[in-house]
C-alpha atoms as a PDB file:
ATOM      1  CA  UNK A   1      41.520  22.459  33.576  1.00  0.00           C
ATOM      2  CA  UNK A   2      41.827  25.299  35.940  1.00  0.00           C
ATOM      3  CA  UNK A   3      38.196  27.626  36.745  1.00  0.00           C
ATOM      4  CA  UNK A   4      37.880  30.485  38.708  1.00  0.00           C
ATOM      5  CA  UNK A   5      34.973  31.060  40.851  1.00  0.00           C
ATOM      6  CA  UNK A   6      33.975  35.021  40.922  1.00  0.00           C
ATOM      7  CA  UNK A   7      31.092  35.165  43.723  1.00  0.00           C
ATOM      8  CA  UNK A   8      30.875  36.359  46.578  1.00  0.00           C
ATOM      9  CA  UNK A   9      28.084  33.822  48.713  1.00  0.00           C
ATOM     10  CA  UNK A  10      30.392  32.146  50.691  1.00  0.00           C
ATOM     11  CA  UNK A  11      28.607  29.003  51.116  1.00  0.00           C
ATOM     12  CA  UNK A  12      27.789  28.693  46.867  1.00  0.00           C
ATOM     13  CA  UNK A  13      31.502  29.545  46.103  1.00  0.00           C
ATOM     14  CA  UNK A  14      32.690  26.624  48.214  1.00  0.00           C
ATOM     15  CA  UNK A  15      29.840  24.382  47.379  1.00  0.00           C
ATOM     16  CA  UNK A  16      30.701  24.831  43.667  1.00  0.00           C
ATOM     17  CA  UNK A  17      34.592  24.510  43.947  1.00  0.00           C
ATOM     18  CA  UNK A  18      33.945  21.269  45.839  1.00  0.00           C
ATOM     19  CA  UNK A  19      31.951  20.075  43.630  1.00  0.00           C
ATOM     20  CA  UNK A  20      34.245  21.249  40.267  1.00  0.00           C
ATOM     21  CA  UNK A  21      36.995  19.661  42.399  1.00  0.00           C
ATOM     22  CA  UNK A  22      36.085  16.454  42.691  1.00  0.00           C
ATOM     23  CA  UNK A  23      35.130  16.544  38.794  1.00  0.00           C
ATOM     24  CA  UNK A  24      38.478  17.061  38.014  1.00  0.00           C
ATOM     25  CA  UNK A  25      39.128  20.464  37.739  1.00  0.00           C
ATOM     26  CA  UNK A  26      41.434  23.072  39.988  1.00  0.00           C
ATOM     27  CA  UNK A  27      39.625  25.445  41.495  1.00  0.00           C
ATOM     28  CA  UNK A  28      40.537  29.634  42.610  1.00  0.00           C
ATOM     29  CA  UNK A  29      37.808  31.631  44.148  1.00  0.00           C
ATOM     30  CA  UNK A  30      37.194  35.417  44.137  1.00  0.00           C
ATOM     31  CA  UNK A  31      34.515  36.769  46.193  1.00  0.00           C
ATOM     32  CA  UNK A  32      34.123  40.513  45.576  1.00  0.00           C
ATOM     33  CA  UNK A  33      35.355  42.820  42.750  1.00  0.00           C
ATOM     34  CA  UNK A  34      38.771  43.775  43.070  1.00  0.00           C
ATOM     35  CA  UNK A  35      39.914  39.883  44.182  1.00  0.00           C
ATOM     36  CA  UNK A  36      38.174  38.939  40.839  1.00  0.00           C
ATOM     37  CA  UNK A  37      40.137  41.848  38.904  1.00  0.00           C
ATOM     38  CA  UNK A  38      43.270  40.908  40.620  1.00  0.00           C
ATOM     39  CA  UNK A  39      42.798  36.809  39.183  1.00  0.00           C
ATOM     40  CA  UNK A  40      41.949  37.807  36.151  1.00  0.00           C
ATOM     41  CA  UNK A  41      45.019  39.905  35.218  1.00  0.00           C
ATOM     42  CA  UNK A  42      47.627  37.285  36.285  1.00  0.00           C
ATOM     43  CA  UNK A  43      46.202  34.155  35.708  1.00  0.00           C
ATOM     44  CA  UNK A  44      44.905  32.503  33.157  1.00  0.00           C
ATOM     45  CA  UNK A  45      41.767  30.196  33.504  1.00  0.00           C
ATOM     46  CA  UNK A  46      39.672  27.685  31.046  1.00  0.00           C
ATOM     47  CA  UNK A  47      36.169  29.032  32.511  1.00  0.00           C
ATOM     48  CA  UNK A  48      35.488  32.051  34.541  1.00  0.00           C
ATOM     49  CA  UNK A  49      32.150  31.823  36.408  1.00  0.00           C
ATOM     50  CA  UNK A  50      31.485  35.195  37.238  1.00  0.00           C
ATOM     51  CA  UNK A  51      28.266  36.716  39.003  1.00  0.00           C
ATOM     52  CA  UNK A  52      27.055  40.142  38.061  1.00  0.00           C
ATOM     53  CA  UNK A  53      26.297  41.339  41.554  1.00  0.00           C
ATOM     54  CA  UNK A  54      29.572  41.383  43.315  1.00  0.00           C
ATOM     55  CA  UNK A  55      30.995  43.781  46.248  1.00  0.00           C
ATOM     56  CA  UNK A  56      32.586  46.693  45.127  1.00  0.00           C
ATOM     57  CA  UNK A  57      31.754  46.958  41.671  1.00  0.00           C
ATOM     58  CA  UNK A  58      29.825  45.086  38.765  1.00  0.00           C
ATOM     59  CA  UNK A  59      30.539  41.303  37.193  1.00  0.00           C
ATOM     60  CA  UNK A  60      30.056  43.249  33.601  1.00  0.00           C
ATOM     61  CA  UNK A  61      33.005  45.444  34.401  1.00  0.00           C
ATOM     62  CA  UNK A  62      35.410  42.285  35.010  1.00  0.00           C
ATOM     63  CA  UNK A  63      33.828  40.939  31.094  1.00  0.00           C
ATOM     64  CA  UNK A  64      34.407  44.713  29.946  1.00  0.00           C
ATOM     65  CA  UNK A  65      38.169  44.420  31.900  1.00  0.00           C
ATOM     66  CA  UNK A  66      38.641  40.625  29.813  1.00  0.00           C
ATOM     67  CA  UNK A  67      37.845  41.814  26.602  1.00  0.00           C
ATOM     68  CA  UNK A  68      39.778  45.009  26.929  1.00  0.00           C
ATOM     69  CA  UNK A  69      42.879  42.642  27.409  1.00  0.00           C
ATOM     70  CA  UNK A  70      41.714  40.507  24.610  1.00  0.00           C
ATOM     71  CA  UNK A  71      41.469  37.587  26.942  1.00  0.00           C
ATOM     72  CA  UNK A  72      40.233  34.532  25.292  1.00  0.00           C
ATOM     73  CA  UNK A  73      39.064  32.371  29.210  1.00  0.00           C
ATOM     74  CA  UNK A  74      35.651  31.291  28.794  1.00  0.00           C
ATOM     75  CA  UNK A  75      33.087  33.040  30.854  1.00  0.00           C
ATOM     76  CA  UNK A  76      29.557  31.383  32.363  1.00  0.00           C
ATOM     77  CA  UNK A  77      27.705  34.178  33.953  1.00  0.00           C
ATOM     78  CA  UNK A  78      26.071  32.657  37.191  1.00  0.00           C
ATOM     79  CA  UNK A  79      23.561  35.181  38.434  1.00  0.00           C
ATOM     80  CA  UNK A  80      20.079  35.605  40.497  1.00  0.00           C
ATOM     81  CA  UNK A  81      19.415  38.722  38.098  1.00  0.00           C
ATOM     82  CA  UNK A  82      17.099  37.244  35.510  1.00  0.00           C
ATOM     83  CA  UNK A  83      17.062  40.207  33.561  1.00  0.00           C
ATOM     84  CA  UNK A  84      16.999  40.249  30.238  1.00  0.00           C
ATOM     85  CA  UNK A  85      19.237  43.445  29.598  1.00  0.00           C
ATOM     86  CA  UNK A  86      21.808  41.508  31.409  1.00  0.00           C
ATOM     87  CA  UNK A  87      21.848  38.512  29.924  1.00  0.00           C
ATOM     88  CA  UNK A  88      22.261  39.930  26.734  1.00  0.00           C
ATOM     89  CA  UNK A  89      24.760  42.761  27.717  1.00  0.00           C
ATOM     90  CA  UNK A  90      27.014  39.813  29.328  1.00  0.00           C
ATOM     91  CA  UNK A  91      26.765  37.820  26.177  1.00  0.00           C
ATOM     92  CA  UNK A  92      27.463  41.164  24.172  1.00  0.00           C
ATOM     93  CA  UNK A  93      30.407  41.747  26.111  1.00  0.00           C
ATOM     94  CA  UNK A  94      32.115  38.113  25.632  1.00  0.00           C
ATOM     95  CA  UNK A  95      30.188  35.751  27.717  1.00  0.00           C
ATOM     96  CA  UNK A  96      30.161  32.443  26.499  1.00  0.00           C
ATOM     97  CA  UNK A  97      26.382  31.306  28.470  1.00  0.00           C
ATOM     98  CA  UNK A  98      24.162  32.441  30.897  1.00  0.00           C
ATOM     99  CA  UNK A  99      23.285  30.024  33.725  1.00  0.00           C
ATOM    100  CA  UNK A 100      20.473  31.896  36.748  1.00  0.00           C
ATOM    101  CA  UNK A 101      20.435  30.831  39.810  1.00  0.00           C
ATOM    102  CA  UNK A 102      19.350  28.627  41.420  1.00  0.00           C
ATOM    103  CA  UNK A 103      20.633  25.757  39.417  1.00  0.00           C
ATOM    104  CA  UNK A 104      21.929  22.363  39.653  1.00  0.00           C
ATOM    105  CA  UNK A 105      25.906  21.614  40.074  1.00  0.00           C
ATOM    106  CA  UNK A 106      25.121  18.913  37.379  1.00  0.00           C
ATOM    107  CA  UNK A 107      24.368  21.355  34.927  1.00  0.00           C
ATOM    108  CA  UNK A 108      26.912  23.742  35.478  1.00  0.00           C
ATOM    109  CA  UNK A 109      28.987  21.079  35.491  1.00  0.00           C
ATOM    110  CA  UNK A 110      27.477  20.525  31.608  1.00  0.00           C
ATOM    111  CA  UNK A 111      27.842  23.993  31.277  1.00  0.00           C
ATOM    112  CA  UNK A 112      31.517  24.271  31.534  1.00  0.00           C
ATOM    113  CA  UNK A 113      32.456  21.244  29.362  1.00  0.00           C
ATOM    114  CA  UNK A 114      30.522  22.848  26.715  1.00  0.00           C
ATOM    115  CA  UNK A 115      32.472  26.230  26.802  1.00  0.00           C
ATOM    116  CA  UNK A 116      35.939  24.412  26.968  1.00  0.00           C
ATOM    117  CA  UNK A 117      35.393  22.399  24.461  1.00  0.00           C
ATOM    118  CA  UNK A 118      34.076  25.325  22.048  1.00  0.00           C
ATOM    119  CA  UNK A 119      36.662  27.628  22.894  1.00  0.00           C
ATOM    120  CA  UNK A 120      39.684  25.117  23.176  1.00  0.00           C
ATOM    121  CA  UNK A 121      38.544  21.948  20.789  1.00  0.00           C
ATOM    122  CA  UNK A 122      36.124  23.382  18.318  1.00  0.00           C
ATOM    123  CA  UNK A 123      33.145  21.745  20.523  1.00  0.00           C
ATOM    124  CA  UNK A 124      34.793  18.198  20.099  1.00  0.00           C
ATOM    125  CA  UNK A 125      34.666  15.784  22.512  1.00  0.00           C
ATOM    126  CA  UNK A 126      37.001  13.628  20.931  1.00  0.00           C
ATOM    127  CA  UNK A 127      41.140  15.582  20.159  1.00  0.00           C
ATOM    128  CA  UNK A 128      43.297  13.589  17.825  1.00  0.00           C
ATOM    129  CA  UNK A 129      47.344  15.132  17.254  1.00  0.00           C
ATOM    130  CA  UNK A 130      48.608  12.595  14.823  1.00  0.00           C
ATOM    131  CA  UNK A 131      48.587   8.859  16.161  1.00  0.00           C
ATOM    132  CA  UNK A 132      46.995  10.184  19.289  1.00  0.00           C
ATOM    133  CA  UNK A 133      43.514  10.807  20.445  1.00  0.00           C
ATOM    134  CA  UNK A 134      41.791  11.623  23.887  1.00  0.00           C
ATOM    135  CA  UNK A 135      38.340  11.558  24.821  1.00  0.00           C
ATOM    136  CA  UNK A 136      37.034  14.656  27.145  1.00  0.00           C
ATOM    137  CA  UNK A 137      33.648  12.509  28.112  1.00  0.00           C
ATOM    138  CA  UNK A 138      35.052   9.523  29.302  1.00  0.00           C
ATOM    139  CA  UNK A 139      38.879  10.871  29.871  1.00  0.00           C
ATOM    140  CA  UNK A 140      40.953   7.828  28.255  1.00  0.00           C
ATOM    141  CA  UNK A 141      43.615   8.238  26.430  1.00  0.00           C
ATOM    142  CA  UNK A 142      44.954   5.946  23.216  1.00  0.00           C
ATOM    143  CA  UNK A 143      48.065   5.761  21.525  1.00  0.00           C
ATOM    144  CA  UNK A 144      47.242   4.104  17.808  1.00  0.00           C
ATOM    145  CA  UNK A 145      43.885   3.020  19.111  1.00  0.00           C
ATOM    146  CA  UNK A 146      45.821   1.348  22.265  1.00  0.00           C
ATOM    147  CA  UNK A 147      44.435   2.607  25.488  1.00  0.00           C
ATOM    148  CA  UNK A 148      47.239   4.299  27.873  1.00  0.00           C
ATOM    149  CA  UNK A 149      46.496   4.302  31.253  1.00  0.00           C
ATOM    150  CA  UNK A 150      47.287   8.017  32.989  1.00  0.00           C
ATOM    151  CA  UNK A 151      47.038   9.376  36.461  1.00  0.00           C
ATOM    152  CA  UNK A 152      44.278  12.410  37.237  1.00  0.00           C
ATOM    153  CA  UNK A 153      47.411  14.618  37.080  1.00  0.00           C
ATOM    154  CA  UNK A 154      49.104  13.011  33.601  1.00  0.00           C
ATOM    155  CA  UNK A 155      45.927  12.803  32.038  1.00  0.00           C
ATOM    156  CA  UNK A 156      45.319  16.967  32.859  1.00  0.00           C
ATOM    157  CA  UNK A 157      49.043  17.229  32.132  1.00  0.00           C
ATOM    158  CA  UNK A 158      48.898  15.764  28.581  1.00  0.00           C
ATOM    159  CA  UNK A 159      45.215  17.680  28.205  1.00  0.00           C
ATOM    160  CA  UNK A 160      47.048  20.741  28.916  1.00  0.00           C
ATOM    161  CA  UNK A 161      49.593  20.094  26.426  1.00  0.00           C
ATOM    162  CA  UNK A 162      47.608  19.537  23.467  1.00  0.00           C
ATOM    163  CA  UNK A 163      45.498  22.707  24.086  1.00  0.00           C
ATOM    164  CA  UNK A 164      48.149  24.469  23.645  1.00  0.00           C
ATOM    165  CA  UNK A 165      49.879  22.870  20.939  1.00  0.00           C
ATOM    166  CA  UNK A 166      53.334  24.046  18.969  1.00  0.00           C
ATOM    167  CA  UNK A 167      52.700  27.155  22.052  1.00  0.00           C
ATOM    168  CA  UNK A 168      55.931  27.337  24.257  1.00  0.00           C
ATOM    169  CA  UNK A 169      54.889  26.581  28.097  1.00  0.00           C
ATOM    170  CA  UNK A 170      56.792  27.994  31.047  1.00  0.00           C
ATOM    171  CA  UNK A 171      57.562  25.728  33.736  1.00  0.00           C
ATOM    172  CA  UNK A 172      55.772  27.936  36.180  1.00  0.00           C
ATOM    173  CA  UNK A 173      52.553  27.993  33.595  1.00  0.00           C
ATOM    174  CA  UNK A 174      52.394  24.396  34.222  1.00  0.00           C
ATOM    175  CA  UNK A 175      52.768  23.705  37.980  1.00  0.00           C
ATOM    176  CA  UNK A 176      50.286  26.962  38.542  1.00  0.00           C
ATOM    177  CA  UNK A 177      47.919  25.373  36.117  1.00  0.00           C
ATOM    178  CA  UNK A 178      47.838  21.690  37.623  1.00  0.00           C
ATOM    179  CA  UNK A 179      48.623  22.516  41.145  1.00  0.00           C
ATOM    180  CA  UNK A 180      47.739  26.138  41.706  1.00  0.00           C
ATOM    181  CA  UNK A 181      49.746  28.968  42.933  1.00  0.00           C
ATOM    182  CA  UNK A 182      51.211  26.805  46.009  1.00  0.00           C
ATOM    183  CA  UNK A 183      53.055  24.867  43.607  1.00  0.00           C
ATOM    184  CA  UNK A 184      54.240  27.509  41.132  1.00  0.00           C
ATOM    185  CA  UNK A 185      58.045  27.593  41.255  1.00  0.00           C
ATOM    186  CA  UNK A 186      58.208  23.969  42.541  1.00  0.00           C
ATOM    187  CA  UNK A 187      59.458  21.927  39.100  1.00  0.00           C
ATOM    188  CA  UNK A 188      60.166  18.585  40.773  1.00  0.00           C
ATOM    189  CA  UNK A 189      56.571  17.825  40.319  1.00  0.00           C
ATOM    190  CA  UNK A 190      56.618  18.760  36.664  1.00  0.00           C
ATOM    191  CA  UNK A 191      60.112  17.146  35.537  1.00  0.00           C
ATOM    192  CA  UNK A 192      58.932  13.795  37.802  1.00  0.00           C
ATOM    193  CA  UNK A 193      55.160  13.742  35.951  1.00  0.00           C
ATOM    194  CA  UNK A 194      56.295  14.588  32.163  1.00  0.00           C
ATOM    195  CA  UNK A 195      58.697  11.675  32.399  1.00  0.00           C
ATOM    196  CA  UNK A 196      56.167   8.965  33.449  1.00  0.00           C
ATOM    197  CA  UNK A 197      53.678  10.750  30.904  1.00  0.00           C
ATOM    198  CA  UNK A 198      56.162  10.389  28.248  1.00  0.00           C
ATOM    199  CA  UNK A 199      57.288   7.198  29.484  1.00  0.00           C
ATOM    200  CA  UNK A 200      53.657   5.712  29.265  1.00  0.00           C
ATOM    201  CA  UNK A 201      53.068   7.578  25.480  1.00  0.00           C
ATOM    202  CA  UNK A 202      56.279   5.584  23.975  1.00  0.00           C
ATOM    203  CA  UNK A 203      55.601   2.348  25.541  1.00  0.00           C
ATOM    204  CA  UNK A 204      52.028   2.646  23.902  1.00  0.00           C
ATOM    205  CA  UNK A 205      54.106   2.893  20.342  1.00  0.00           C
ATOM    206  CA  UNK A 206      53.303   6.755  20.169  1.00  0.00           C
ATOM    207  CA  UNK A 207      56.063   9.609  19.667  1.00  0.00           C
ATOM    208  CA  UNK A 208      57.627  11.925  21.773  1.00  0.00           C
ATOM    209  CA  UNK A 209      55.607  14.687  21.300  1.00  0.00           C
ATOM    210  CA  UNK A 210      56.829  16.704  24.542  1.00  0.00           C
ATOM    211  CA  UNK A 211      59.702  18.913  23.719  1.00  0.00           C
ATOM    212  CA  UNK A 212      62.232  20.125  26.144  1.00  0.00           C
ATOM    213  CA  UNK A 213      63.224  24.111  25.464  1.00  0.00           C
ATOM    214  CA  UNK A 214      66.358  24.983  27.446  1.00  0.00           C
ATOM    215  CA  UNK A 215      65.985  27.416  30.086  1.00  0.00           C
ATOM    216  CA  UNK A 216      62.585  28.246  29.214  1.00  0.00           C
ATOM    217  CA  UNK A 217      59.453  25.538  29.509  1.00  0.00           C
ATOM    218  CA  UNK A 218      57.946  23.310  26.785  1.00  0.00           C
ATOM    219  CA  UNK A 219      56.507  22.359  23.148  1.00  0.00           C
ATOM    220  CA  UNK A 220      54.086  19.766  22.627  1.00  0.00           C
ATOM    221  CA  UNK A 221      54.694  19.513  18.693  1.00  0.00           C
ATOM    222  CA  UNK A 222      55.701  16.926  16.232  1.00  0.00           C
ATOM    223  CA  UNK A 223      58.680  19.178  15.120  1.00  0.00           C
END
C-alpha cells in the first residue's frame, strides 16, 4: 500500500514515513504545495495525508485539485488548525477523516487502515476472490482455508492485485507501487516475485488467478 506524506515539518514528515514504513507501507513525501500537486497528478496513492497549511498555497486546494480529476486516493487531513470551518470544508471537499495534531503514530496508523479498507474493501478486514481469502489485520493469506506463507513484498504484491481486480496493471504500475519510483522500469523484480507468488498460490491447491497480457501488464481475474 503506497501513502504519500503532504507536510512540510521536516522532522513529522520523516517521523511518520518511518513509522508507516516499518508498518508495511511505501512511503513518498511532499513538503510544500507545488511538490504535493506534482505527486498527486502522476501517481497514484491508497492514502494521502495532507496538511492544510503548506508553503506556497493551501492543503484544500490539492483536495479541490483531487476531486477536479475525479481521483478516488483516500485523504486523512493531518492539521494543527482545529477549526471547525476546516474540518468540515476538507470533508466537503473529499476528505475521508480529520486527524489534529498532535496525535499519536498509533492512531494514524488506525486511521489509515480504516480509509483503505472503506475505499478499497467496503470496510472489510477480511477479502475473499473465490477459494481465496486474506486478512488485512493479521496479513495471512489462505488458499481453501490452507495458510500460504508470503514474503512482505508477495503478500503487498497479491494485496495489490486483488484491489484491483479484472483492472489491467502496467508493469511499471506495479514496480512504482511496491518499490517506488527507483524501481519503475526495472521488471526483473516483478516477473521474479509473481512467479514465486503464483508458485506458492498453486501449491496451496488455489488457481492461477494472475494473468499475463502481452506487451502490456496484468489481470488478476478468474477469466
Amino acid at each position: 500500500m503506497k501513502i504519500l506524506i503532504i507536510e512540510d515539518e521536516k522532522e513529522l514528515s520523516t517521523g511518520i514515513a518511518d513509522y508507516l514504513s516499518s508498518q508495511d507501507y511505501t512511503c513518498d513525501v511532499a513538503a510544500d504545495f507545488a511538490e504535493g500537486i506534482y505527486k498527486i497528478e502522476y501517481n497514484e496513492y491508497d492514502c494521502i495525508l495532507l496538511d492544510i497549511s503548506l508553503p506556497g498555497g493551501s492543503g484544500l486546494k490539492i483536495l479541490e485539485q483531487l476531486k477536479e480529476d475525479k481521483k478516488t486516493d483516500g485523504v486523512l487531513i493531518i492539521s494543527a488548525k482545529n477549526s471547525l470551518d476546516d474540518k468540515i470544508r476538507g470533508l466537503n471537499l473529499g476528505a475521508d477523516d480529520y486527524l489534529p495534531k498532535p496525535f499519536h503514530l498509533s492512531e494514524l496508523n488506525a486511521r489509515i487502515a480504516a480509509i483503505i479498507r472503506r475505499k478499497k474493501f467496503d470496510g472489510n478486514n477480511l477479502i475473499e476472490f473465490h477459494n481465496l481469502s486474506i486478512d488485512t489485520q493479521n496479513k495471512t493469506v489462505n488458499v481453501n482455508k490452507n495458510p500460504v506463507e508470503l514474503t512482505k513484498k508477495e503478500y503487498e504484491l497479491l494485496l495489490y492485485f486483488i484491489s484491483n481486480k479484472k483492472r489491467l496493471i502496467s508493469k511499471d504500475a506495479i514496480a512504482e507501487h511496491l518499490w517506488g519510483n527507483d524501481m519503475s522500469g526495472n521488471f526483473d523484480f516483478i516477473y521474479t516475485h509473481i512467479k514465486n507468488l503464483r508458485k506458492k498460490l498453486l501449491d496451496a491447491g488455489g488457481t492461477d488467478y494472475i494473468k499475463s497480457v502481452y506487451g502490456m501488464g496484468y489481470k488478476f481475474t478468474n477469466q
